[in-house]
Protein backbone atom coordinates (compact mmCIF):
# COMPACT_ATOMS: atom_id res chain seq x y z
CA UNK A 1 -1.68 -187.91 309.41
CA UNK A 2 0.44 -191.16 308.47
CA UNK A 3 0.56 -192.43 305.17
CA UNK A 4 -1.50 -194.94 305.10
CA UNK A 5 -4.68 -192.32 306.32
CA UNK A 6 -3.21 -190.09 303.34
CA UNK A 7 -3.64 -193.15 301.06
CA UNK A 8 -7.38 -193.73 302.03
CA UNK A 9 -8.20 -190.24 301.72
CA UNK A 10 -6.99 -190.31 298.40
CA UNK A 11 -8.80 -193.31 297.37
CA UNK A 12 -11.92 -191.75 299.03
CA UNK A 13 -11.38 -188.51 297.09
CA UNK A 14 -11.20 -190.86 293.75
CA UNK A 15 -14.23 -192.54 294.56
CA UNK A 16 -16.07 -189.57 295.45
CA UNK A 17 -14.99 -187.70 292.47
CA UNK A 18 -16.22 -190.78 290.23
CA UNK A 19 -19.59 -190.80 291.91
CA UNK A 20 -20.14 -187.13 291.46
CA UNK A 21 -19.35 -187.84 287.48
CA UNK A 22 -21.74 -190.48 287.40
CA UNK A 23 -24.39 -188.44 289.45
CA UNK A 24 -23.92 -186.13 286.55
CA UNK A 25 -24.29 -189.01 284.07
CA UNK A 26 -27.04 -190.19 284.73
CA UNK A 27 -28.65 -187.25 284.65
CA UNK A 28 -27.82 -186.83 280.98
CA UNK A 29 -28.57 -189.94 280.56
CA UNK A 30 -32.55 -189.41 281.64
CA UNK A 31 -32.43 -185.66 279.60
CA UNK A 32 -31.34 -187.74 276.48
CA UNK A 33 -33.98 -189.98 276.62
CA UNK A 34 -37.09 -187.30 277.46
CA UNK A 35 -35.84 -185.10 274.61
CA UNK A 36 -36.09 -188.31 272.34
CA UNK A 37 -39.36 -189.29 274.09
CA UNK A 38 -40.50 -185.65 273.70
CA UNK A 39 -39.78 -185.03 270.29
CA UNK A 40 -42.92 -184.66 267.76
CA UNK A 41 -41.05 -185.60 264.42
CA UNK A 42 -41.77 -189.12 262.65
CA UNK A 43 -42.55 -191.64 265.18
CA UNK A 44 -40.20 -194.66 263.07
CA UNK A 45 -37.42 -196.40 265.06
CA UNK A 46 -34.68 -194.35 261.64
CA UNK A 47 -36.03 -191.20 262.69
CA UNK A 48 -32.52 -189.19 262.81
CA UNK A 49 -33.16 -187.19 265.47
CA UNK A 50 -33.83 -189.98 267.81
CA UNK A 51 -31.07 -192.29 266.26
CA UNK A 52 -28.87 -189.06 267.26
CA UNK A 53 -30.26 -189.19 270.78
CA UNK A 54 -29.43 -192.77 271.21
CA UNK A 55 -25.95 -192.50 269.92
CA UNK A 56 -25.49 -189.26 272.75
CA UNK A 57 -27.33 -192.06 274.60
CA UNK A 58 -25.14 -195.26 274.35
CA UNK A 59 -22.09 -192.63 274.58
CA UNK A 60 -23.14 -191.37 277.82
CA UNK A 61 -23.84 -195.21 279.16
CA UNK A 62 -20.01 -196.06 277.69
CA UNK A 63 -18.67 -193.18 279.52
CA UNK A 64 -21.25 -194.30 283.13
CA UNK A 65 -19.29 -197.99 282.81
CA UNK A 66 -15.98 -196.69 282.91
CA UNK A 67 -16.29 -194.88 286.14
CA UNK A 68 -17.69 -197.62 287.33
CA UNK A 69 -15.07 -200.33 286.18
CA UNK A 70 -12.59 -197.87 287.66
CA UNK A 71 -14.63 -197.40 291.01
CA UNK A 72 -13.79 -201.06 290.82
CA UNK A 73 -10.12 -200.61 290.33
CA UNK A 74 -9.30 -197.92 293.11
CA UNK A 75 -10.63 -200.20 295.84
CA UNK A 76 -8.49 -202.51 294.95
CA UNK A 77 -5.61 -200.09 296.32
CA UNK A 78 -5.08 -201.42 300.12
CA UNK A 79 -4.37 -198.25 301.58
CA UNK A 80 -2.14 -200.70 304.33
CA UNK A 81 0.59 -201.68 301.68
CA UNK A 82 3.83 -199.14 302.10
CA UNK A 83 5.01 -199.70 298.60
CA UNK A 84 8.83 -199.74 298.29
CA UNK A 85 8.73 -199.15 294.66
CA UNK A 86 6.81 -197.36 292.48
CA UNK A 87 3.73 -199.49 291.20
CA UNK A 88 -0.08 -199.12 290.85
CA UNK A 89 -1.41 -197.97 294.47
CA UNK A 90 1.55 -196.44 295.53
CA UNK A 91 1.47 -191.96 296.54
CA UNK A 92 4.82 -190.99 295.17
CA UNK A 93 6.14 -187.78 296.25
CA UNK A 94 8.87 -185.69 294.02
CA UNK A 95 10.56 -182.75 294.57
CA UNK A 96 8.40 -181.34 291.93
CA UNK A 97 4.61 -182.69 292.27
CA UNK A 98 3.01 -185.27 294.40
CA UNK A 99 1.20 -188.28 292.09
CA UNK A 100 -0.95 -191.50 293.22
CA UNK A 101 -0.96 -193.92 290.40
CA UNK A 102 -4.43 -195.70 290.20
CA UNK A 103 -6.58 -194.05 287.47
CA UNK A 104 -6.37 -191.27 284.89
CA UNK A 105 -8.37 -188.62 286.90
CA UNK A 106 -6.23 -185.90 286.87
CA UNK A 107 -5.37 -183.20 289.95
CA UNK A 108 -6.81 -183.20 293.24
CA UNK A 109 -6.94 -181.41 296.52
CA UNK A 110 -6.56 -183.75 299.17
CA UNK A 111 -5.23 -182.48 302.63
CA UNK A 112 -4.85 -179.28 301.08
CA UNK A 113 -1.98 -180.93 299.11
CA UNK A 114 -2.17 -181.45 295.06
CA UNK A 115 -2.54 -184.67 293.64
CA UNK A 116 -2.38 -185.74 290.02
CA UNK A 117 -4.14 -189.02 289.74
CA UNK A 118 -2.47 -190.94 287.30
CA UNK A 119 -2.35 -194.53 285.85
CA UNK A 120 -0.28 -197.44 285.10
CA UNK A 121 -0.62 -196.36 281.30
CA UNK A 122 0.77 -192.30 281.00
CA UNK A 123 4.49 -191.79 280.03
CA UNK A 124 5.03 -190.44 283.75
CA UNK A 125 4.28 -193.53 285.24
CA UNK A 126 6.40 -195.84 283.14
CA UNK A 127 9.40 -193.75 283.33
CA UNK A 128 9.18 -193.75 287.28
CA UNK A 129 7.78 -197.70 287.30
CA UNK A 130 9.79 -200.00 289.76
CA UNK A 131 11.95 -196.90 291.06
CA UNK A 132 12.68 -196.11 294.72
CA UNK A 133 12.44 -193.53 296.97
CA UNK A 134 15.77 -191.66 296.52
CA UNK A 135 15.94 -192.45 292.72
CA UNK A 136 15.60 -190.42 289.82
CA UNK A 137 13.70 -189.71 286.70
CA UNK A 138 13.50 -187.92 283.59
CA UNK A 139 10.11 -187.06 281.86
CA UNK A 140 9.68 -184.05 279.57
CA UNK A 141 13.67 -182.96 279.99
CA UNK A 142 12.57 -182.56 283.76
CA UNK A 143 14.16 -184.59 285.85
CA UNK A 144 12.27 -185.60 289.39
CA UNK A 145 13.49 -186.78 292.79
CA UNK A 146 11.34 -189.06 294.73
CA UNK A 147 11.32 -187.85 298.21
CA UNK A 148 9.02 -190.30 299.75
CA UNK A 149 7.15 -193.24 298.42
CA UNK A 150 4.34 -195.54 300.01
């Protein structure tokens, strides 16, 4: 597979990771708001029990719009563009761990390869932002090698 394949399978991944998340959402979402609806206790709009199912509520919704603003952000990535140095869309490849910096999402199996999902704003990213493939950098006293960027 070339890289650019390996890119949109990783932006696919993202995506489909997201959607299961918000699959999962919304689900709470709808339990939330039967439990409130169910519940038998005082019917007033300052009932706490209902005031603490709308908070889990609005918490829930917060959490729904994030995965969807970042939905937003990884198709952004043009899976086409071979980055020459290290920026937001690009797969970086160390000697120690392969990243993809887009969003915070955290490790994935793609290709039967790892992944850590990162973005523009972790410590990792800014101490490897704007390097090249054959440069190196330190995070965490461990230094890394970028083998291969794009």
């Amino acid at each position: 597979m070339n890289n650019t394949e390996l890119k949109k399978r990783l932006v696919d991944a993202c995506i489909d990771t997201l959607e299961k998340n918000i699959e999962t959402i919304r689900n709470r979402i709808s339990e939330i708001i039967q439990t409130a609806n169910d519940y038998e206790g005082d019917h007033d709009i300052f009932d706490p029990f209902k005031e603490d199912m709308m908070k889990k509520k609005d918490l829930q919704v917060k959490q729904l719009e994030k995965h969807l603003d970042e939905i937003k952000l990884l198709k952004k990535v043009n899976p086409e563009k071979i980055s020459d140095k290290v920026e937001f869309g690009s797969v970086v490849v160390t000697d120690k761990q392969n990243m993809f910096v887009s969003i915070a999402l955290g490790k994935l199996l793609v290709e039967n390869e790892s992944y850590y999902i990162i973005s523009t704003q972790v410590p990792v990213f800014k101490a490897m932002q704007d390097k090249k493939k054959g440069d190196t950098f330190t995070i965490n006293n461990n230094q890394f090698t970028i083998k291969n960027l794009f």
